[in-house]
Protein backbone atom coordinates (compact mmCIF):
# COMPACT_ATOMS: atom_id res chain seq x y z
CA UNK A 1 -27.74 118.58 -141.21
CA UNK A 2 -25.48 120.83 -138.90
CA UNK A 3 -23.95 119.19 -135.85
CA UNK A 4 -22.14 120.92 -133.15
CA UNK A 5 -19.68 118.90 -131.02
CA UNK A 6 -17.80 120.42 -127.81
CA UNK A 7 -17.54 123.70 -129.56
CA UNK A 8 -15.31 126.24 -127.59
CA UNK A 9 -13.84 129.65 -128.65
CA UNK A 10 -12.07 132.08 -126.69
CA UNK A 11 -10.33 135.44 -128.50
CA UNK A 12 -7.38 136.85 -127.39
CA UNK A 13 -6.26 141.02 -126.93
CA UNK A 14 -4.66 143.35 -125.03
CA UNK A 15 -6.91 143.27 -121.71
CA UNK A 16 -6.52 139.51 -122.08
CA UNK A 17 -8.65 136.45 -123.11
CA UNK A 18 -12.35 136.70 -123.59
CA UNK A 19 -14.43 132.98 -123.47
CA UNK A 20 -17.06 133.90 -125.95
CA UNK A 21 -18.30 130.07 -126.00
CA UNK A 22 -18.24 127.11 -124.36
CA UNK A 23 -18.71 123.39 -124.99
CA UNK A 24 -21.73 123.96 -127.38
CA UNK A 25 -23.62 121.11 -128.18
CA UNK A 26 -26.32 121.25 -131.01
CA UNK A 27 -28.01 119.72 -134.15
CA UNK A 28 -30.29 120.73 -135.78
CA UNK A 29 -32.17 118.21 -138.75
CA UNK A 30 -32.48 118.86 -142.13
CA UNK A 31 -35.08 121.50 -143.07
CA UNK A 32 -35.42 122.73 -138.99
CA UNK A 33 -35.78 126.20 -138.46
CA UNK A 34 -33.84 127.04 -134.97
CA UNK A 35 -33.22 130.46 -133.46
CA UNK A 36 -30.33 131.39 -131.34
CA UNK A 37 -31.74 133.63 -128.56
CA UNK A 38 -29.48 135.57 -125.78
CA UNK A 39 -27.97 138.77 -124.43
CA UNK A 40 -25.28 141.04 -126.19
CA UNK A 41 -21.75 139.61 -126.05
CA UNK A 42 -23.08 135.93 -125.38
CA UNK A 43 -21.48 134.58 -128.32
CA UNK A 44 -24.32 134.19 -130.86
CA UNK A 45 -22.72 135.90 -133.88
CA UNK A 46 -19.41 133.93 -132.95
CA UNK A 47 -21.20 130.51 -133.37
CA UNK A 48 -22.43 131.67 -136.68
CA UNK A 49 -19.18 132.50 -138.09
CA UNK A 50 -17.81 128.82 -136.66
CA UNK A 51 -20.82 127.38 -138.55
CA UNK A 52 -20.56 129.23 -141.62
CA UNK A 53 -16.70 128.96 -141.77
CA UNK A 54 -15.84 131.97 -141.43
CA UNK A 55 -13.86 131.56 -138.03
CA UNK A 56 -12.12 128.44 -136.52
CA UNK A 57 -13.64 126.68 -133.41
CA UNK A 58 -11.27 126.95 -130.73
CA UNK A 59 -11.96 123.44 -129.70
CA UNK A 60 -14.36 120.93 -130.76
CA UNK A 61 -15.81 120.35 -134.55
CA UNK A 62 -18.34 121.27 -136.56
CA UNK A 63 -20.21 119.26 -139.41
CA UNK A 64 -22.60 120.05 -141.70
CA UNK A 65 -24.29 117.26 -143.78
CA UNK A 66 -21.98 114.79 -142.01
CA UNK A 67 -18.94 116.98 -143.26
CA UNK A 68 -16.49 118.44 -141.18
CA UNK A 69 -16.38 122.94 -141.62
CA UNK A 70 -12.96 123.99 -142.22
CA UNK A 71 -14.01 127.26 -144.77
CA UNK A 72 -16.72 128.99 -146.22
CA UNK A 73 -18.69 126.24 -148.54
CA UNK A 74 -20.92 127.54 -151.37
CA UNK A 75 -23.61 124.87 -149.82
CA UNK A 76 -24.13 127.50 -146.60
CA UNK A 77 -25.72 131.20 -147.28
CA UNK A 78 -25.15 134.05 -144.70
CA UNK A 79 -27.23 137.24 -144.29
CA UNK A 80 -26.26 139.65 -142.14
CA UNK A 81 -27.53 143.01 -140.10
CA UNK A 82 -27.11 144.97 -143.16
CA UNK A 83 -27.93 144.46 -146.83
CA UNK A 84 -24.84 145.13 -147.95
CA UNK A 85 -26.04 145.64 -151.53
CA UNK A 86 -23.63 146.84 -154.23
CA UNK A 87 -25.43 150.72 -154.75
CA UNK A 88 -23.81 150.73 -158.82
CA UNK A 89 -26.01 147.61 -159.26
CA UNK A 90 -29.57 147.25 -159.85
CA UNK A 91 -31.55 144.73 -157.84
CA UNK A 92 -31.48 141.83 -159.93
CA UNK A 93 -27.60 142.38 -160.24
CA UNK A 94 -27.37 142.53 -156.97
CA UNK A 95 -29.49 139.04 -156.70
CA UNK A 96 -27.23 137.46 -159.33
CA UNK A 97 -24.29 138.41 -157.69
CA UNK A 98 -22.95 135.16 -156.14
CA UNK A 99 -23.74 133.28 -159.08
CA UNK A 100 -21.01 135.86 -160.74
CA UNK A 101 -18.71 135.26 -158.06
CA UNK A 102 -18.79 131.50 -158.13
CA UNK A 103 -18.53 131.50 -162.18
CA UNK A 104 -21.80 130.17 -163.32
CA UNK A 105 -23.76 131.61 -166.03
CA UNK A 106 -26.12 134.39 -165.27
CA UNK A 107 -28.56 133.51 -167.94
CA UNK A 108 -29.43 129.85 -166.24
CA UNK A 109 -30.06 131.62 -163.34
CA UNK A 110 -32.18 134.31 -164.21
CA UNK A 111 -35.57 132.78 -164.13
CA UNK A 112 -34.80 131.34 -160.36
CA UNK A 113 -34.15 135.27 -159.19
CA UNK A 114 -37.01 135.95 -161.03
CA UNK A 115 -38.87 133.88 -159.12
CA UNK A 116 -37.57 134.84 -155.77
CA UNK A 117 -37.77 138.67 -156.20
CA UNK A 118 -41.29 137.57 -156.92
CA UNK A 119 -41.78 135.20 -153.79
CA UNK A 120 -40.72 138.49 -151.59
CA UNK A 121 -42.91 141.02 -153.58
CA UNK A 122 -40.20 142.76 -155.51
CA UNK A 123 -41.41 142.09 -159.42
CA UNK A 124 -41.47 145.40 -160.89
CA UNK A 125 -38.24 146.66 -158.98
CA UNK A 126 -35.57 144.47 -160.99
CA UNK A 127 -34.09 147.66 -162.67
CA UNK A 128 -34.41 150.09 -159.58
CA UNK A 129 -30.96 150.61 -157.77
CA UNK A 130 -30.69 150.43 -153.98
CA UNK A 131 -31.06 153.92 -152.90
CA UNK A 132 -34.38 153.90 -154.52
CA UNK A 133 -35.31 151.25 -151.76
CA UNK A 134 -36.56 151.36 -148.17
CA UNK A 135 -34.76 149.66 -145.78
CA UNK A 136 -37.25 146.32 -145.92
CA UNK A 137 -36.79 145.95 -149.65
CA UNK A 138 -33.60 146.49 -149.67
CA UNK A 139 -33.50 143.19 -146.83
CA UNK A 140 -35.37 141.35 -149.39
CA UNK A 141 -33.25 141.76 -152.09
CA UNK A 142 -30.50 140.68 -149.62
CA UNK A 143 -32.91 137.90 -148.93
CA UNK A 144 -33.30 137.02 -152.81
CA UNK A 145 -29.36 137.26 -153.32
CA UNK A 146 -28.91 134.50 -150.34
CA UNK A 147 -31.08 132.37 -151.61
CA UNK A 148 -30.47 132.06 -155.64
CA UNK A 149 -27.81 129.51 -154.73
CA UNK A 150 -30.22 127.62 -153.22
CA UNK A 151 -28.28 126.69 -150.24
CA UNK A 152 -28.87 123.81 -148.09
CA UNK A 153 -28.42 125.85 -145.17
CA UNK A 154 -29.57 129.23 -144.22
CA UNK A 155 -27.33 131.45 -141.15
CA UNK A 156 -29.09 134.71 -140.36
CA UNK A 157 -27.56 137.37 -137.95
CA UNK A 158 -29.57 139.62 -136.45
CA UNK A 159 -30.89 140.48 -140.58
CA UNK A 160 -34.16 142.71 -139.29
CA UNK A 161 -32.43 144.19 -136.44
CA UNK A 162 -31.86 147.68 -138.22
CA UNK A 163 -35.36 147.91 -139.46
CA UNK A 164 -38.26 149.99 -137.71
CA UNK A 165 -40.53 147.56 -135.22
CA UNK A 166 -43.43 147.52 -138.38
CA UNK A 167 -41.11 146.26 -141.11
CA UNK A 168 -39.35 144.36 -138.62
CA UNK A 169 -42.27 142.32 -137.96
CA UNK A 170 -43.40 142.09 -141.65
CA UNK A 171 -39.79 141.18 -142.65
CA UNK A 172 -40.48 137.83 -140.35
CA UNK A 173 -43.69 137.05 -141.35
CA UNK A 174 -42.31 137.32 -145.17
CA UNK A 175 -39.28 135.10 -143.92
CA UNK A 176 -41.98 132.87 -142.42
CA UNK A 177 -43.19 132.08 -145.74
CA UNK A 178 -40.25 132.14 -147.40
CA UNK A 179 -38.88 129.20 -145.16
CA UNK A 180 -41.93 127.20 -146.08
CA UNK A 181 -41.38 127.59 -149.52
CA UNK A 182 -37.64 126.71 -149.37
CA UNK A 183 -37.52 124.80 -146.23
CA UNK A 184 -34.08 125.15 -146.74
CA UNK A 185 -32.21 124.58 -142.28
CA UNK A 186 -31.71 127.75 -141.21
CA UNK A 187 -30.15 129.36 -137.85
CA UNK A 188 -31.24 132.20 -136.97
CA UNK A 189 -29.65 134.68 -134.45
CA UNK A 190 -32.04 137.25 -132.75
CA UNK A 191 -32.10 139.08 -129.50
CA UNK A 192 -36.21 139.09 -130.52
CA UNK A 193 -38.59 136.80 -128.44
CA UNK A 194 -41.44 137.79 -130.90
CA UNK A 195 -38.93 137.16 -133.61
CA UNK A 196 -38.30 133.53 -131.95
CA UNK A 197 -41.16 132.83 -131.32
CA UNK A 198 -42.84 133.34 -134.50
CA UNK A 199 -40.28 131.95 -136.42
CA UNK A 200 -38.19 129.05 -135.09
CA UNK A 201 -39.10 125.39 -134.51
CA UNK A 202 -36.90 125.22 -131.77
CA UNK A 203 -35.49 127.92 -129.86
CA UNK A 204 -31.74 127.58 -128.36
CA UNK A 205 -31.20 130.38 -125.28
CA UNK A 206 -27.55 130.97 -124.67
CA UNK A 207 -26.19 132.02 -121.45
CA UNK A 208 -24.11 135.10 -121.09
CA UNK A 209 -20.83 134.87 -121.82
CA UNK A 210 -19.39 132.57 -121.49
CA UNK A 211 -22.36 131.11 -123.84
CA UNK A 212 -23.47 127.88 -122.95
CA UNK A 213 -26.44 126.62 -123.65
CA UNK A 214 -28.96 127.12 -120.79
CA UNK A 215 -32.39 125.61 -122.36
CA UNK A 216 -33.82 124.52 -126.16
CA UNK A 217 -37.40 125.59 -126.19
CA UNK A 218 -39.73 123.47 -128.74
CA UNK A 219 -42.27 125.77 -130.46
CA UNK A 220 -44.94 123.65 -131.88
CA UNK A 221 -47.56 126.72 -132.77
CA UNK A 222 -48.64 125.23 -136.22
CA UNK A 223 -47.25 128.07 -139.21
CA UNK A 224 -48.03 130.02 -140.52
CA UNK A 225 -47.39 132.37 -137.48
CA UNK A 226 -48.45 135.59 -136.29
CA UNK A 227 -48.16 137.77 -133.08
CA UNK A 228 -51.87 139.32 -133.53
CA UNK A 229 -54.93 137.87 -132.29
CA UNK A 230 -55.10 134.66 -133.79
CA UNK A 231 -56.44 130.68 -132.62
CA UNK A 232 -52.86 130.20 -130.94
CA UNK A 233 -52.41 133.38 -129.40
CA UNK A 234 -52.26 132.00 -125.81
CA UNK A 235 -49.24 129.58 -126.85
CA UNK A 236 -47.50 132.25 -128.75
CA UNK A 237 -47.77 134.65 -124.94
CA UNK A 238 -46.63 131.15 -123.20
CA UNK A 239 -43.91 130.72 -125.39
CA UNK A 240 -42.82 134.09 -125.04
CA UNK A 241 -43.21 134.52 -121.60
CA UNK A 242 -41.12 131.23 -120.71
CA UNK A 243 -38.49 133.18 -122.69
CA UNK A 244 -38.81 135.88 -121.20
CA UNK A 245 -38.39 134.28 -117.53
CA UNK A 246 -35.18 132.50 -119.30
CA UNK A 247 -33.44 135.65 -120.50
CA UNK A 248 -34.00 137.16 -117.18
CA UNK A 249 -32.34 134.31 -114.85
């Protein structure tokens, strides 16, 4: 589904020319759920942005469903750190939102945020406004409003890392079982083991900068997931602890 070939970027400024990435090499198959794990600065966000269009590679080329990325494509959904939600709008306006921007009729789409507000236990708050929200709701109405386009692919940066450790962790269980509802391919960029570990079927650790990739760590703990005491509990603390050791190298 998404295929990354030789990708490079470097940025350019007064102090001269930062290498955020280099030569990345990645796919990840249709319906895979892969986190992008590594240190401040290592270029994580940037290889978003390449994916999602938002920013040129500096060298190499990225596809997604065999296509090449040249600009944002209504087929690829982004959520980012904050939920950015409209405050004059009420949460199923704000859920509906792209499907106003791209021109399509908010009445056929209605039922599907319906359905999603309900899938991330928000029925009953479709008339509240934002600031009548915690900060975990107001995530899963960001959730909601990535999702009513029912993208093919999913890019997630950092989305929980502004929430307290609690909803933090029940923001990636609900994600959890939101991907296996949707199984739409998502990448998802954390500087969370836990996070990673519970989440991804693969996990891709960058170097720092400039980020290469260093290892891709399979995660075969059968889902659903959790980081209590559970049956798997001794893979989840291998798992983790062989990123840990990783990171720290």
């Amino acid at each position: 589904m998404i295929r990354l070939s030789g990708v490079s970027r470097s940025f350019s400024g007064r102090s001269g020319t930062v290498e955020a990435l280099r030569e990345i090499d990645l796919e990840v198959t249709d319906g895979e759920f892969v986190a992008i794990l590594g240190r401040s600065g290592c270029g994580k966000s940037t290889m978003l942005r390449i994916i999602a269009g938002l920013l040129p590679a500096g060298a190499g080329e990225v596809r997604v469903a065999g296509e090449p990325v040249q600009r944002p494509r209504r087929d690829i959904s982004m959520m980012f750190q904050r939920p950015a939600l409209l405050p004059w709008r009420s949460v199923l306006d704000n859920v509906l939102l792209p499907v106003q921007i791209f021109g399509w009729r908010k009445r056929a789409h209605r039922a599907r945020a319906q359905e999603l507000l309900e899938l991330t236990g928000l029925s009953g708050f479709e008339k509240r406004m934002p600031h009548e929200l915690s900060g975990g709701m107001q995530q899963r109405v960001a959730l909601c409003r990535s999702l009513i386009t029912n993208p093919r692919v999913m890019l997630m940066d950092e989305p929980f890392s502004a929430l307290d450790a609690l909803t933090r962790e029940e923001m990636s269980i609900e994600l959890q079982r939101v991907h296996m509802e949707n199984s739409a391919t998502t990448v998802f960029v954390t500087h969370s083991i836990d996070e990673a570990v519970l989440l991804a079927d693969r996990v891709v650790v960058l170097s720092p900068r400039p980020g290469r990739i260093r290892e891709i760590l399979d995660i075969k703990i059968p889902r659903p997931r959790a980081l209590g005491r559970t049956a798997h509990q001794e893979e989840v603390a291998r798992c983790s602890a062989e990123l840990h050791e990783l990171l720290m190298a």
